[in-house]
N, C-alpha and C. Protein backbone atom coordinates (compact mmCIF):
# COMPACT_ATOMS: atom_id res chain seq x y z
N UNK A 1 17.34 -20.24 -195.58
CA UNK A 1 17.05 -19.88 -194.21
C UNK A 1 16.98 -21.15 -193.37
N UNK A 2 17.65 -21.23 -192.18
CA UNK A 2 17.41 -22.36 -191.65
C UNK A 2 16.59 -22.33 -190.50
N UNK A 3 15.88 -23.47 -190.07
CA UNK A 3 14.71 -23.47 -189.60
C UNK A 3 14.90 -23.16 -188.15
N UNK A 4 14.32 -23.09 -187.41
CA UNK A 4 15.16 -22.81 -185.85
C UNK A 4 13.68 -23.72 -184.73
N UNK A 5 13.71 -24.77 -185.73
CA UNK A 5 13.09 -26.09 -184.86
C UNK A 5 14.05 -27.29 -184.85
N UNK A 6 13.64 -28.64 -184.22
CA UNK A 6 14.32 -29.85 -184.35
C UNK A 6 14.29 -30.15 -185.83
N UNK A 7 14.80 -30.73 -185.74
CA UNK A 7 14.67 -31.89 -187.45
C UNK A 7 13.40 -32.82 -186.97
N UNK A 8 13.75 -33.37 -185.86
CA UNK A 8 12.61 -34.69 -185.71
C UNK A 8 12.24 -34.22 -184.27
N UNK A 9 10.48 -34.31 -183.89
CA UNK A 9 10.09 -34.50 -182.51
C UNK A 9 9.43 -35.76 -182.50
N UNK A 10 8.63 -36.41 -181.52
CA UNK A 10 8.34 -37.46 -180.79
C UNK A 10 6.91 -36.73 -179.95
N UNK A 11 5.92 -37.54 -180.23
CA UNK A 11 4.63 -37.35 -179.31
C UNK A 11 4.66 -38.91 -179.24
N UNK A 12 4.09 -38.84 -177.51
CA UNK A 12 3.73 -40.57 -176.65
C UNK A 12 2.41 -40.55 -177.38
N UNK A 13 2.61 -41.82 -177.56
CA UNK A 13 1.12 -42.04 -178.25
C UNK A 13 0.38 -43.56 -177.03
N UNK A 14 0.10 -43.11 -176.34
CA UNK A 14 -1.33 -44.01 -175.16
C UNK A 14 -2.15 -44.41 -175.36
N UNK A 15 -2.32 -45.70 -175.21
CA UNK A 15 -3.77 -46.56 -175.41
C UNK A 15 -4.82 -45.37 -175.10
N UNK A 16 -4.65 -44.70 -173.95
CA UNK A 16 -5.44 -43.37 -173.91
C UNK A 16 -5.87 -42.32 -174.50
N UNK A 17 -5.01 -42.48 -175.36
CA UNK A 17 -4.28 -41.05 -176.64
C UNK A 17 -2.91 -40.47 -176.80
N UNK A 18 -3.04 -38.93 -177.33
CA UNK A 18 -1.86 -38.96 -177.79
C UNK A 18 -1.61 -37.55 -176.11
N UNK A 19 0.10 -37.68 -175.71
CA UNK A 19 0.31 -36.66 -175.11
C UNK A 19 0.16 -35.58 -175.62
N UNK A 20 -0.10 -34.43 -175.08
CA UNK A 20 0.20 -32.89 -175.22
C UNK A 20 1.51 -32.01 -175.49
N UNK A 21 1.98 -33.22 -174.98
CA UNK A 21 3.74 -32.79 -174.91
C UNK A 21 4.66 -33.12 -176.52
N UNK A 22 5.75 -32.78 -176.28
CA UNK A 22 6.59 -33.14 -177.48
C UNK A 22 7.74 -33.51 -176.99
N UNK A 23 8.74 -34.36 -177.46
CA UNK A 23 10.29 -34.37 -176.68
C UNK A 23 11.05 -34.73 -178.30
N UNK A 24 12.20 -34.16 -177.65
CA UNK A 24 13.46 -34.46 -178.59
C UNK A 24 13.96 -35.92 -179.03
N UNK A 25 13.55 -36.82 -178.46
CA UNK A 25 13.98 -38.33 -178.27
C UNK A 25 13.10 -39.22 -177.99
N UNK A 26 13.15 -39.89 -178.85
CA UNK A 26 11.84 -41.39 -178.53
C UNK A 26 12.17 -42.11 -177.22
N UNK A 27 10.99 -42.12 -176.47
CA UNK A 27 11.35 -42.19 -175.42
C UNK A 27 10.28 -43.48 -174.93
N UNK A 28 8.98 -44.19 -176.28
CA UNK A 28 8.75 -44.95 -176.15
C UNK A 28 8.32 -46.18 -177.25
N UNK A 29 8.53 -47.29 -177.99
CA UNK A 29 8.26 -47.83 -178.96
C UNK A 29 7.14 -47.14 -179.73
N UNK A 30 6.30 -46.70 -179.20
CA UNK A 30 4.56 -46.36 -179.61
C UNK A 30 4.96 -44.86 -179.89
N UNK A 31 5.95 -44.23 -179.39
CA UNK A 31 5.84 -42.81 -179.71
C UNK A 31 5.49 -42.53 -181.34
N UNK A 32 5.12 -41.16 -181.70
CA UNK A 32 5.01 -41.06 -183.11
C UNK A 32 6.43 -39.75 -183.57
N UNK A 33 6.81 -40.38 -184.45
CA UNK A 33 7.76 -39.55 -185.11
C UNK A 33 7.54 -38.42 -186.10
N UNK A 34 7.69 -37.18 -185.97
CA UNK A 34 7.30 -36.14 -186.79
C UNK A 34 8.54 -35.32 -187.28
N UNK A 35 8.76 -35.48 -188.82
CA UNK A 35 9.99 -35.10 -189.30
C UNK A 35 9.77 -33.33 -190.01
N UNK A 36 10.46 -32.44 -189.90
CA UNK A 36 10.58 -31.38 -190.92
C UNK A 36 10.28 -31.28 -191.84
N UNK A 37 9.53 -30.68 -192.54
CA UNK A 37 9.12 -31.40 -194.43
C UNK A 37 11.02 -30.98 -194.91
N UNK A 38 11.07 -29.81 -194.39
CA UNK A 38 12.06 -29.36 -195.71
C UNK A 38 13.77 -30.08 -195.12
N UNK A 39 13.76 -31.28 -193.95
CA UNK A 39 15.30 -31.30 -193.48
C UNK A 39 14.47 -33.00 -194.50
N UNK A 40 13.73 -33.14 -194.35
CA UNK A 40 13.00 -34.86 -195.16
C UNK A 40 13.60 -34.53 -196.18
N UNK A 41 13.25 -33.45 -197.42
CA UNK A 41 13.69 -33.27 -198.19
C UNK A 41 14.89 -33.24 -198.63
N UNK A 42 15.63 -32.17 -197.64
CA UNK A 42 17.27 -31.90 -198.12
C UNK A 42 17.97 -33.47 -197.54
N UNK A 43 17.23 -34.38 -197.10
CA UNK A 43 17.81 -35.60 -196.43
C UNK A 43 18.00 -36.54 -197.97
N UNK A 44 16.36 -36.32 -198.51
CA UNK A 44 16.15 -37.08 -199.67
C UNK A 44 17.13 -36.89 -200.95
N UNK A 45 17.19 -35.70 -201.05
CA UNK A 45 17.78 -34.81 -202.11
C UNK A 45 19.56 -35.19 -201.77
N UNK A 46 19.84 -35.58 -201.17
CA UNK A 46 21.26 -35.97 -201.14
C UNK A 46 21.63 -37.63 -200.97
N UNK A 47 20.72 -38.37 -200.31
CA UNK A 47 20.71 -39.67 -201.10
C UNK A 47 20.79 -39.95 -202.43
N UNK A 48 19.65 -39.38 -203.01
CA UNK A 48 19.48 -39.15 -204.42
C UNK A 48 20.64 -38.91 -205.27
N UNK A 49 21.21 -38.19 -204.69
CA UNK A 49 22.24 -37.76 -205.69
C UNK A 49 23.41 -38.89 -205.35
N UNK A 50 23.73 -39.47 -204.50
CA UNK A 50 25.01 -40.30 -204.03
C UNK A 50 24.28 -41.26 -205.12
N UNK A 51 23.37 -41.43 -205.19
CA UNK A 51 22.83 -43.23 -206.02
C UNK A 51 23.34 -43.16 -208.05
N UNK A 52 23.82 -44.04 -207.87
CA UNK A 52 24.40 -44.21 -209.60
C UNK A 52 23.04 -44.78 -210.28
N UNK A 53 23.08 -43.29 -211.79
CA UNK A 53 21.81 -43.49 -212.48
C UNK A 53 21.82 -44.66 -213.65
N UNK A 54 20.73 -45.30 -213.33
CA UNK A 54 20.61 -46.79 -214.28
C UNK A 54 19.25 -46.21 -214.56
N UNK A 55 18.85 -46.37 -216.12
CA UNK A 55 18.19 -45.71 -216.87
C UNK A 55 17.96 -46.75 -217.90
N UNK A 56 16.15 -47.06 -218.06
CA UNK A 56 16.02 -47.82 -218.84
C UNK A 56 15.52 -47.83 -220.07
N UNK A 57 15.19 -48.48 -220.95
CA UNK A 57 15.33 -48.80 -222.64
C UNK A 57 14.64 -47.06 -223.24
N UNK A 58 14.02 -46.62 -222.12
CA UNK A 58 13.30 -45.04 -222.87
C UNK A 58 13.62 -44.05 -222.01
N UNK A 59 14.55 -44.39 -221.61
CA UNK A 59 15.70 -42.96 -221.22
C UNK A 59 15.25 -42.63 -219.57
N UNK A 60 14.24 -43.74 -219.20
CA UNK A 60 13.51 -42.88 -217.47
C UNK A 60 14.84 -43.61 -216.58
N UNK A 61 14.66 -42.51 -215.67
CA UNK A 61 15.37 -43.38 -214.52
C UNK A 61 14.92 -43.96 -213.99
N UNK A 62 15.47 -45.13 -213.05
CA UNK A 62 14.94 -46.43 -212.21
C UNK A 62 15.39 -46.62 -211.15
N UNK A 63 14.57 -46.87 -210.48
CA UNK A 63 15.03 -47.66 -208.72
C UNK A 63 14.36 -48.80 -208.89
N UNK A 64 15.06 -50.05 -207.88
CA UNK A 64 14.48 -50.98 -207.43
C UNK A 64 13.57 -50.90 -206.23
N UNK A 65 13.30 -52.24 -206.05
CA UNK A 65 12.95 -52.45 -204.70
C UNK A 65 14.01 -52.33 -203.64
N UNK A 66 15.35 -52.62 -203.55
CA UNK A 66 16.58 -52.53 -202.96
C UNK A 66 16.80 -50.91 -202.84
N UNK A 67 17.25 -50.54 -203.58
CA UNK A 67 16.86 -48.81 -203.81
C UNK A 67 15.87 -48.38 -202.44
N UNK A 68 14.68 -48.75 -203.00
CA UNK A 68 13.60 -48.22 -201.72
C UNK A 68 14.53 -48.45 -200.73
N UNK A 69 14.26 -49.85 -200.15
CA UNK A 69 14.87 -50.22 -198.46
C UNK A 69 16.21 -49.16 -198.33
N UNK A 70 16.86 -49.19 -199.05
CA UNK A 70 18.14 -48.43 -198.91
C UNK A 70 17.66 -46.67 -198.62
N UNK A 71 17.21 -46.35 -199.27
CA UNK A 71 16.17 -44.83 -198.94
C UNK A 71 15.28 -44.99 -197.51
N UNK A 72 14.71 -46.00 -197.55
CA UNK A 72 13.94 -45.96 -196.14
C UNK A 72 15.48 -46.19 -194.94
N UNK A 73 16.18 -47.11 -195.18
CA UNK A 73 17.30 -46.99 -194.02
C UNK A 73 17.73 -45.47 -194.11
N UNK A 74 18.01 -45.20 -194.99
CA UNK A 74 19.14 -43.84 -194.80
C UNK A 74 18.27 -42.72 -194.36
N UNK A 75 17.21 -42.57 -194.92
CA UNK A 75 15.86 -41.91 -193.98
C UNK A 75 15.37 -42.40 -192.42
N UNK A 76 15.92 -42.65 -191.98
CA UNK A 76 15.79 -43.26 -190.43
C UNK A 76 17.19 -43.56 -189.92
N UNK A 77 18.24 -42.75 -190.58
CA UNK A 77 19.20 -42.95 -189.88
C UNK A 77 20.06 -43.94 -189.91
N UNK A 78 19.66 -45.16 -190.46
CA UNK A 78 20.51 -46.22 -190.00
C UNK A 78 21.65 -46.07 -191.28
């Protein structure tokens, strides 16, 4: 079923507090970013799978530290 919200909204976040409002687009450094659990997921779940499994001496799989950064970029788009 697909969800019939954004993937990602944006609340201004003010030395004052946080707005009431929500918008589609960061619209200020300080804004806060609020992602979908389940588009995070299907985002994660297909990185995952593009990454070639390196598996060590007792059969677990492994990521690096490189790994991470590469998951945090592709999770933010870049």
């Amino acid at each position: 079923m697909k969800a019939n919200a954004p993937e990602k909204i944006y609340v201004s976040n003010y030395s004052s507090g946080l707005t009431y409002n929500w918008h589609n687009e960061r619209l200020a450094i300080s804004d806060i970013e609020y992602t979908r659990t389940d588009a995070f997921i299907e985002k994660a779940r297909k990185w995952f799978r593009q990454q070639p499994e390196t598996y060590d001496a007792n059969g677990v799989r492994v990521y690096g530290d490189k790994d991470f950064e590469d998951f945090k970029k592709y999770m933010e788009g870049e």
